[in-house]
N, C-alpha and C. Protein backbone atom coordinates (compact mmCIF):
# COMPACT_ATOMS: atom_id res chain seq x y z
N UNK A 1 55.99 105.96 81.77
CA UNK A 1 56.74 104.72 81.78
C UNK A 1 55.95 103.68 82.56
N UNK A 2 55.77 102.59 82.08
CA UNK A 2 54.96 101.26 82.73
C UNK A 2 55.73 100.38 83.23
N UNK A 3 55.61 100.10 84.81
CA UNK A 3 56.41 99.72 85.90
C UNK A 3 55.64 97.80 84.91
N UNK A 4 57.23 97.44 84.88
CA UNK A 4 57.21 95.52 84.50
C UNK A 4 57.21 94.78 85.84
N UNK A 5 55.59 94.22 85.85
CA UNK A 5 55.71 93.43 87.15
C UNK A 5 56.58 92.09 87.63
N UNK A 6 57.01 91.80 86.44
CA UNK A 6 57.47 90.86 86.91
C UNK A 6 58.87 91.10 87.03
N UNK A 7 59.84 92.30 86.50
CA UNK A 7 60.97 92.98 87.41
C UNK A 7 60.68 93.36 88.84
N UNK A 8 59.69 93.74 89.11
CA UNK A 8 59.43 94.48 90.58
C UNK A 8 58.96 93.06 91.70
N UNK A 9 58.60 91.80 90.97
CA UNK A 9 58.50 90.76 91.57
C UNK A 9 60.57 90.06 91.85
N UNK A 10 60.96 89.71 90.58
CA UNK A 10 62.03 89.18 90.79
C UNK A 10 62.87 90.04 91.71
N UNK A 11 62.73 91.47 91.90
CA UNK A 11 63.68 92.33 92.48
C UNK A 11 63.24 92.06 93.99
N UNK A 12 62.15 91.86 93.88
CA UNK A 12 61.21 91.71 95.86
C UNK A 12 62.18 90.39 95.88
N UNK A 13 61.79 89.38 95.48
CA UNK A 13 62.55 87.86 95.44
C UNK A 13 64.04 87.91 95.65
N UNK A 14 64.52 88.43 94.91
CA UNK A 14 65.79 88.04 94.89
C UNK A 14 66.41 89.06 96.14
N UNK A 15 65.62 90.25 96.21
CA UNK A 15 66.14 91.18 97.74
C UNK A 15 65.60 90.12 98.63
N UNK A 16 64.81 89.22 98.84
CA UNK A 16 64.61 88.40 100.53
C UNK A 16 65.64 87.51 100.16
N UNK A 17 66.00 86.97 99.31
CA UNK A 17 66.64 85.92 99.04
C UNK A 17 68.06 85.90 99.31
N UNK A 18 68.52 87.46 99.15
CA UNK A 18 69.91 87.69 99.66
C UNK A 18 69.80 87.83 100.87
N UNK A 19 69.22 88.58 101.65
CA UNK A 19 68.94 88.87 102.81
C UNK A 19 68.77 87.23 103.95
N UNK A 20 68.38 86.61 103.28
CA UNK A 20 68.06 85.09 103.52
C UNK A 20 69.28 84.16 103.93
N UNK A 21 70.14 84.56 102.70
CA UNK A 21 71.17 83.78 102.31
C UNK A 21 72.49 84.57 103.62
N UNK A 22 72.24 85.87 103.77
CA UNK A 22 73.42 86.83 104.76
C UNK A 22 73.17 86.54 106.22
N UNK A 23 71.58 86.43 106.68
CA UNK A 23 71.34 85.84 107.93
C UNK A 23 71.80 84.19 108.31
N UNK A 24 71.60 83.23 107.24
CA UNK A 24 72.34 82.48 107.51
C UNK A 24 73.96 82.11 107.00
N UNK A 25 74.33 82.80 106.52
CA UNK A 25 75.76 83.14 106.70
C UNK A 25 76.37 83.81 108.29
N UNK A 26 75.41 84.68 108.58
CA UNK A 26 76.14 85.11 109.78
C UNK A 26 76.06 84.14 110.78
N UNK A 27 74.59 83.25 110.95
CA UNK A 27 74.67 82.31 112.23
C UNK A 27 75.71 81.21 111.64
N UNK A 28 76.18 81.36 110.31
CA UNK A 28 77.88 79.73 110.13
C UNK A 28 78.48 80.35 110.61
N UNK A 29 78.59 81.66 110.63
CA UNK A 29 80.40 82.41 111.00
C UNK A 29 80.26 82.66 112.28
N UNK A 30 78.98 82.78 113.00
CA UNK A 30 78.93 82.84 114.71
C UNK A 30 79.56 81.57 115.19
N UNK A 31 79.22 80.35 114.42
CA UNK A 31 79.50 78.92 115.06
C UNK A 31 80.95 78.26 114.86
N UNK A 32 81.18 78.86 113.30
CA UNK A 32 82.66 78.34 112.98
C UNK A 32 83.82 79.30 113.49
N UNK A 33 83.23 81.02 113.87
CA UNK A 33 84.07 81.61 113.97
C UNK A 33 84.35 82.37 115.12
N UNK A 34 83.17 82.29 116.19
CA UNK A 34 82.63 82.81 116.99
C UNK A 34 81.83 83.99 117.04
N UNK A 35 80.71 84.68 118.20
CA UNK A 35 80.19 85.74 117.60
C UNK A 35 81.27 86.94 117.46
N UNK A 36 82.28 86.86 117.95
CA UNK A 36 82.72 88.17 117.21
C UNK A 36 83.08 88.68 116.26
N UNK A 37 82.85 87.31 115.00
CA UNK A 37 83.56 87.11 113.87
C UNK A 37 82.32 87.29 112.97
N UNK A 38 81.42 86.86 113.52
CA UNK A 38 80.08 86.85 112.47
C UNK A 38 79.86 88.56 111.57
N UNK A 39 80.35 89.70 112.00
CA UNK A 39 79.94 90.77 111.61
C UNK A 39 80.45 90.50 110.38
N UNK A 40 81.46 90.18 109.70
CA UNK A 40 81.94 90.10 108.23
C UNK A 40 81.21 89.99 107.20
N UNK A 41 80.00 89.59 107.68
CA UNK A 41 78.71 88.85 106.72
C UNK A 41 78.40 90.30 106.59
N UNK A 42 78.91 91.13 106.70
CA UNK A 42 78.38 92.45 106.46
C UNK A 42 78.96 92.92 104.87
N UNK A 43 80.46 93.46 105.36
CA UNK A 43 81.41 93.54 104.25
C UNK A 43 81.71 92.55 102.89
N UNK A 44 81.23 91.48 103.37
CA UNK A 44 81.38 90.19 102.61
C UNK A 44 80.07 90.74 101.37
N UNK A 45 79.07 90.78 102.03
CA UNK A 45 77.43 91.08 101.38
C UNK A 45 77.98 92.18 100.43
N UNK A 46 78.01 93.65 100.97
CA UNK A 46 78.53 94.72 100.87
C UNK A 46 79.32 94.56 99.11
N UNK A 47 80.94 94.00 99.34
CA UNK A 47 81.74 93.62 98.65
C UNK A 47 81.57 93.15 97.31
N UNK A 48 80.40 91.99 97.78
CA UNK A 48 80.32 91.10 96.25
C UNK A 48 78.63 91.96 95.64
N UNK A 49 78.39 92.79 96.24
CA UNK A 49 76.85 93.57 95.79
C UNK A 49 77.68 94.87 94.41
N UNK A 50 78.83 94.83 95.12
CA UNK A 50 80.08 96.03 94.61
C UNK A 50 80.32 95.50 93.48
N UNK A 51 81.26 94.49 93.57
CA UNK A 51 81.79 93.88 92.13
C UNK A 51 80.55 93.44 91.42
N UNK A 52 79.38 93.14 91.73
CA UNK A 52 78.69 92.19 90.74
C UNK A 52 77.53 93.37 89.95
N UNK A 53 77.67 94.66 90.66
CA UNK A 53 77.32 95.71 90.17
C UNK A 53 78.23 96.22 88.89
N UNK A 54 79.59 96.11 89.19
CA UNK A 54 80.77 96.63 88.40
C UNK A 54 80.43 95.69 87.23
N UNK A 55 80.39 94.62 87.53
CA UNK A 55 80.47 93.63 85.85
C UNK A 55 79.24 93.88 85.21
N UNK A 56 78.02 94.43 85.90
CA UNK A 56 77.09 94.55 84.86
C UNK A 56 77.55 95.74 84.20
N UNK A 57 77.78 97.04 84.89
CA UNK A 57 78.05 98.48 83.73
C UNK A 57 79.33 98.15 83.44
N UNK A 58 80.07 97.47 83.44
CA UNK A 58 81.39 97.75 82.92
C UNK A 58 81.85 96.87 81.91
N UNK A 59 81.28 95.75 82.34
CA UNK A 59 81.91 94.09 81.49
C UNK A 59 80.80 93.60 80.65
N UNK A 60 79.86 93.85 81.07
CA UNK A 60 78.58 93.14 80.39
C UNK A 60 77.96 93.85 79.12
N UNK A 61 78.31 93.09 78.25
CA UNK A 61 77.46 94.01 77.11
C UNK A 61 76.55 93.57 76.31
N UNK A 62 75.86 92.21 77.09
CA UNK A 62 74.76 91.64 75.74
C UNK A 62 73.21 92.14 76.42
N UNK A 63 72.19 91.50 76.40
CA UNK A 63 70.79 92.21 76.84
C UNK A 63 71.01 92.21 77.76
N UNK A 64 70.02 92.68 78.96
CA UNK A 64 69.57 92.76 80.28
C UNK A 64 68.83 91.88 80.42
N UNK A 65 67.91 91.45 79.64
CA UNK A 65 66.87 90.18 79.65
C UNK A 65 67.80 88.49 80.07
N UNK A 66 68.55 88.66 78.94
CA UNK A 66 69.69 87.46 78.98
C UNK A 66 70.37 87.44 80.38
N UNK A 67 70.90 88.14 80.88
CA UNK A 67 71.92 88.58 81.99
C UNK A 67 70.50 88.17 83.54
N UNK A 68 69.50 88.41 83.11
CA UNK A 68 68.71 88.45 84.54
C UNK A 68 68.40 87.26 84.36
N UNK A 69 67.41 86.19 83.16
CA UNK A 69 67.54 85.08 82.93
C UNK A 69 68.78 84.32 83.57
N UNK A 70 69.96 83.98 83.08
CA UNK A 70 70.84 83.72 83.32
C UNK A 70 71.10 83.26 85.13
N UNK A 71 71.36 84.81 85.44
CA UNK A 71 71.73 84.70 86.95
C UNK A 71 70.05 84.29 88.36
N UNK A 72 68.94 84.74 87.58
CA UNK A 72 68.06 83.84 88.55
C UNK A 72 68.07 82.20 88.25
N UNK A 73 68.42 81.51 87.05
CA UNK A 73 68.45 80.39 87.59
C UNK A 73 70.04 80.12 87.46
N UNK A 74 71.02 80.89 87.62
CA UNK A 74 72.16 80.54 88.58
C UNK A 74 72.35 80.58 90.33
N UNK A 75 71.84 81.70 90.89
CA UNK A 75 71.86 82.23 92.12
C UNK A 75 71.80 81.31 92.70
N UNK A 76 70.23 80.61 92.98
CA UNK A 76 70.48 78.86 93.92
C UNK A 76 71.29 77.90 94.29
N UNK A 77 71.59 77.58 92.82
CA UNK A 77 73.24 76.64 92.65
C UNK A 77 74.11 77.26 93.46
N UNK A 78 74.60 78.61 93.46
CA UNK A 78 75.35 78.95 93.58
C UNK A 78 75.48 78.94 95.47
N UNK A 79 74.21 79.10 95.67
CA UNK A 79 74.30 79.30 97.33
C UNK A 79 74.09 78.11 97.41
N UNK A 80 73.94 76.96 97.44
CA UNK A 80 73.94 75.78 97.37
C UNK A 80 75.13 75.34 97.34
N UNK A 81 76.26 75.78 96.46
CA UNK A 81 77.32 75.19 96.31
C UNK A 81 78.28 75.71 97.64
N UNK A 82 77.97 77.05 97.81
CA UNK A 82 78.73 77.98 98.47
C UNK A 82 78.64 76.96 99.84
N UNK A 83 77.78 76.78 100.64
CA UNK A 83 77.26 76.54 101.92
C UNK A 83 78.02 74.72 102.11
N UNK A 84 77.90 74.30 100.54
CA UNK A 84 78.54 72.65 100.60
C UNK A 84 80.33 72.85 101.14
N UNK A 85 80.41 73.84 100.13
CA UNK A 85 82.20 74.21 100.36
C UNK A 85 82.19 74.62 101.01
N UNK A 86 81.54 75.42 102.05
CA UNK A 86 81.64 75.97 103.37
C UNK A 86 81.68 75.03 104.11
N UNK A 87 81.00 74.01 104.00
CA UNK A 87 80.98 72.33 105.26
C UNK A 87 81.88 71.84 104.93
N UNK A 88 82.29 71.88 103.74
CA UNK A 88 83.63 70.84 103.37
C UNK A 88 85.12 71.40 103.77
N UNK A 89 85.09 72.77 103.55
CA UNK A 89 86.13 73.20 103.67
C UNK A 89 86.65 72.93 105.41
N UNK A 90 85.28 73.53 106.66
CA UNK A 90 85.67 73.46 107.54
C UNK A 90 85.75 72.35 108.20
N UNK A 91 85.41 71.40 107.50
CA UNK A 91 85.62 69.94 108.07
C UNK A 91 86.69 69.53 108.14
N UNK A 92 87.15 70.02 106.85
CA UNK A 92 88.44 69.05 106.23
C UNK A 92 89.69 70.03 106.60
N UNK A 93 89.33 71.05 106.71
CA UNK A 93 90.67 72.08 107.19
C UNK A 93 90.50 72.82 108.51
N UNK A 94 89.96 73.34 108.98
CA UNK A 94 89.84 73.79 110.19
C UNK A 94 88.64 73.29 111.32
N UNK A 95 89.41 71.91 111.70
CA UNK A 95 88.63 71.43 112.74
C UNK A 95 88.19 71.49 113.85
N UNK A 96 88.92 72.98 114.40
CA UNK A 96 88.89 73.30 115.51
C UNK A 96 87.62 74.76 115.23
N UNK A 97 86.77 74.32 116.07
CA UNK A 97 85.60 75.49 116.33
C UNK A 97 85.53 75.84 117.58
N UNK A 98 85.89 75.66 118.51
CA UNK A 98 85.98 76.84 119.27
C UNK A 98 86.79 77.70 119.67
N UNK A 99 85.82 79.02 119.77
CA UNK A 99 86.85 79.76 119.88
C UNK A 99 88.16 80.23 120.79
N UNK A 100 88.13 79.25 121.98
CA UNK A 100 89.44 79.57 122.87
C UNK A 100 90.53 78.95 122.49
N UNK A 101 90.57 78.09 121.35
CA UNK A 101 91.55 76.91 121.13
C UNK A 101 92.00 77.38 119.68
N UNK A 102 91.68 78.81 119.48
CA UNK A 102 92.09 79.28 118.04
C UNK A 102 93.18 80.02 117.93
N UNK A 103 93.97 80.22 117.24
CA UNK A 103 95.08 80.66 116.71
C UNK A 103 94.94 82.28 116.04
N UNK A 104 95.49 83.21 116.77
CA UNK A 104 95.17 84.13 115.54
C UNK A 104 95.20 83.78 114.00
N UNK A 105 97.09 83.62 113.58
CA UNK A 105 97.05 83.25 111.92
C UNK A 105 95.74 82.42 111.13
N UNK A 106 95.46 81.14 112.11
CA UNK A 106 94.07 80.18 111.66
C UNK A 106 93.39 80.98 111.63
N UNK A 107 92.61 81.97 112.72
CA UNK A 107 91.34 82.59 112.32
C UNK A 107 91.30 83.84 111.21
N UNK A 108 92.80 84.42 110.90
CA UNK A 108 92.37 84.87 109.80
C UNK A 108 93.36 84.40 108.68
N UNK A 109 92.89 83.12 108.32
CA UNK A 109 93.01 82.05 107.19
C UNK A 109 91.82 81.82 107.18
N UNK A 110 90.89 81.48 108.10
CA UNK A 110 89.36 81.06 107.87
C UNK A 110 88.88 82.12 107.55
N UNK A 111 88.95 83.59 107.98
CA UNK A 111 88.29 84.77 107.59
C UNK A 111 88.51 84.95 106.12
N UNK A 112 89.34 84.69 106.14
CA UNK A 112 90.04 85.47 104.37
C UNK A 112 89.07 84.09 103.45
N UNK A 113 89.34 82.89 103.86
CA UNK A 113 88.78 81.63 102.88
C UNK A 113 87.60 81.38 103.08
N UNK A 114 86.75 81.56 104.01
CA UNK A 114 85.14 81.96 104.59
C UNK A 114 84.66 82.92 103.87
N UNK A 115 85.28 84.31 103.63
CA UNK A 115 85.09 85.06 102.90
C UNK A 115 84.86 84.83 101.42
N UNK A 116 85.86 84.33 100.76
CA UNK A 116 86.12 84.21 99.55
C UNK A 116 84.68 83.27 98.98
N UNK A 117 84.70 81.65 100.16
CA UNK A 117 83.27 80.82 99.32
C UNK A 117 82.02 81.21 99.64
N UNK A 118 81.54 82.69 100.30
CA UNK A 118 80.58 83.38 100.37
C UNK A 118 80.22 84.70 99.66
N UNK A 119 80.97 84.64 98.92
CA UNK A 119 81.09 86.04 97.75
C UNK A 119 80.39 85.91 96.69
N UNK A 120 80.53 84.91 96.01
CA UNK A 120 79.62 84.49 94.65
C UNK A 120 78.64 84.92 94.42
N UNK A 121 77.12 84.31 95.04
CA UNK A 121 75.97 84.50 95.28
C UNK A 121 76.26 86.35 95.83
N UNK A 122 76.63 86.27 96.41
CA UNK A 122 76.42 88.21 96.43
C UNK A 122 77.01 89.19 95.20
N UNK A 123 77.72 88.06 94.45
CA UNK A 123 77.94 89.04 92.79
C UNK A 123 77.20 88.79 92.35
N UNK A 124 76.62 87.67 92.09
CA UNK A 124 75.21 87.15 91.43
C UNK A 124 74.24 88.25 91.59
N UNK A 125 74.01 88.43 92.79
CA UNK A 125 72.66 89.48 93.52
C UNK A 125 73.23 91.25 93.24
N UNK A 126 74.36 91.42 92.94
CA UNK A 126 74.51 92.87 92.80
C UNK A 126 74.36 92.88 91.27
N UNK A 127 74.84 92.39 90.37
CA UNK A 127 74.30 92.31 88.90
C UNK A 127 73.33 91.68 88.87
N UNK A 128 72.30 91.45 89.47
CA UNK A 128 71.07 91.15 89.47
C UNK A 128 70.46 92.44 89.82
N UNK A 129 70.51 93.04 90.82
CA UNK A 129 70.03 94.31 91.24
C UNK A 129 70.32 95.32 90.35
N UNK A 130 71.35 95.41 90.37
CA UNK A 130 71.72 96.44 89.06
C UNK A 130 71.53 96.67 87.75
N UNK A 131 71.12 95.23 87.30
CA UNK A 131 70.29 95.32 86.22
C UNK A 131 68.93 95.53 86.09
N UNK A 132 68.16 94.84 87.25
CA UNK A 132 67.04 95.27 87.49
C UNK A 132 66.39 96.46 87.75
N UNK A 133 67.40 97.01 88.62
CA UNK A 133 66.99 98.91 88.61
C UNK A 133 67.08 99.50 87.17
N UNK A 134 68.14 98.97 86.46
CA UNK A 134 68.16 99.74 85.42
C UNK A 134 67.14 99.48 84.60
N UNK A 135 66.71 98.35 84.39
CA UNK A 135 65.34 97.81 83.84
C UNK A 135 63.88 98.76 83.97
């Protein structure tokens, strides 16, 4: 079997690229949420690597070529968009950043909705990976 370099390139790429995208996720959630909050960038990563694995074997049924096309020039946008709604959201809804002046219920309203506009890009990257291994 003849290893496709340019799968074993996009797979190097797109593994720093998540990795990229989770380190600075954790230093937003150190600042918006404090450091004890930042670990989520774990489960969060974790989570959407899960589902975006699930939609490739389960939901996806046209090429692998199409599907990897597709999501490398989606992925950017997507963390791009993620990080805008991440500024917007905490601007406009939870103005309070530090952490002694926080509310339990607020901080996990920001956990649960912090969570949610950082998920995308990590489904993107698990059906990206998952197709690529299978490749």
């Amino acid at each position: 079997m003849e290893f496709d370099r340019r799968i074993g390139a996009i797979t190097f790429l797109i593994g720093v690229v998540s990795l990229m995208y989770e380190l600075i996720q954790v230093r937003m959630l150190a600042f918006f949420l404090g450091n004890s909050m930042d670990i989520i960038a774990i489960p969060i990563a974790l989570l959407g690597l899960a589902m975006g694995s699930m939609f490739r074997h389960f939901f996806w049924k046209g090429e692998s070529k199409i599907l990897i096309d597709r999501l490398c020039q989606a992925v950017f946008p997507m963390m791009v968009l993620s990080f805008l709604v991440f500024f917007g959201v905490a601007n406009a809804f939870f103005n309070e950043i530090h952490v002694a002046m926080a509310t339990p219920p607020s901080e996990a309203a920001k956990v649960v909705i912090y969570s949610i506009i950082f998920l995308p890009p990590y489904v993107a990257f698990g059906a990206l990976f998952s197709t690529l291994f299978s490749e």
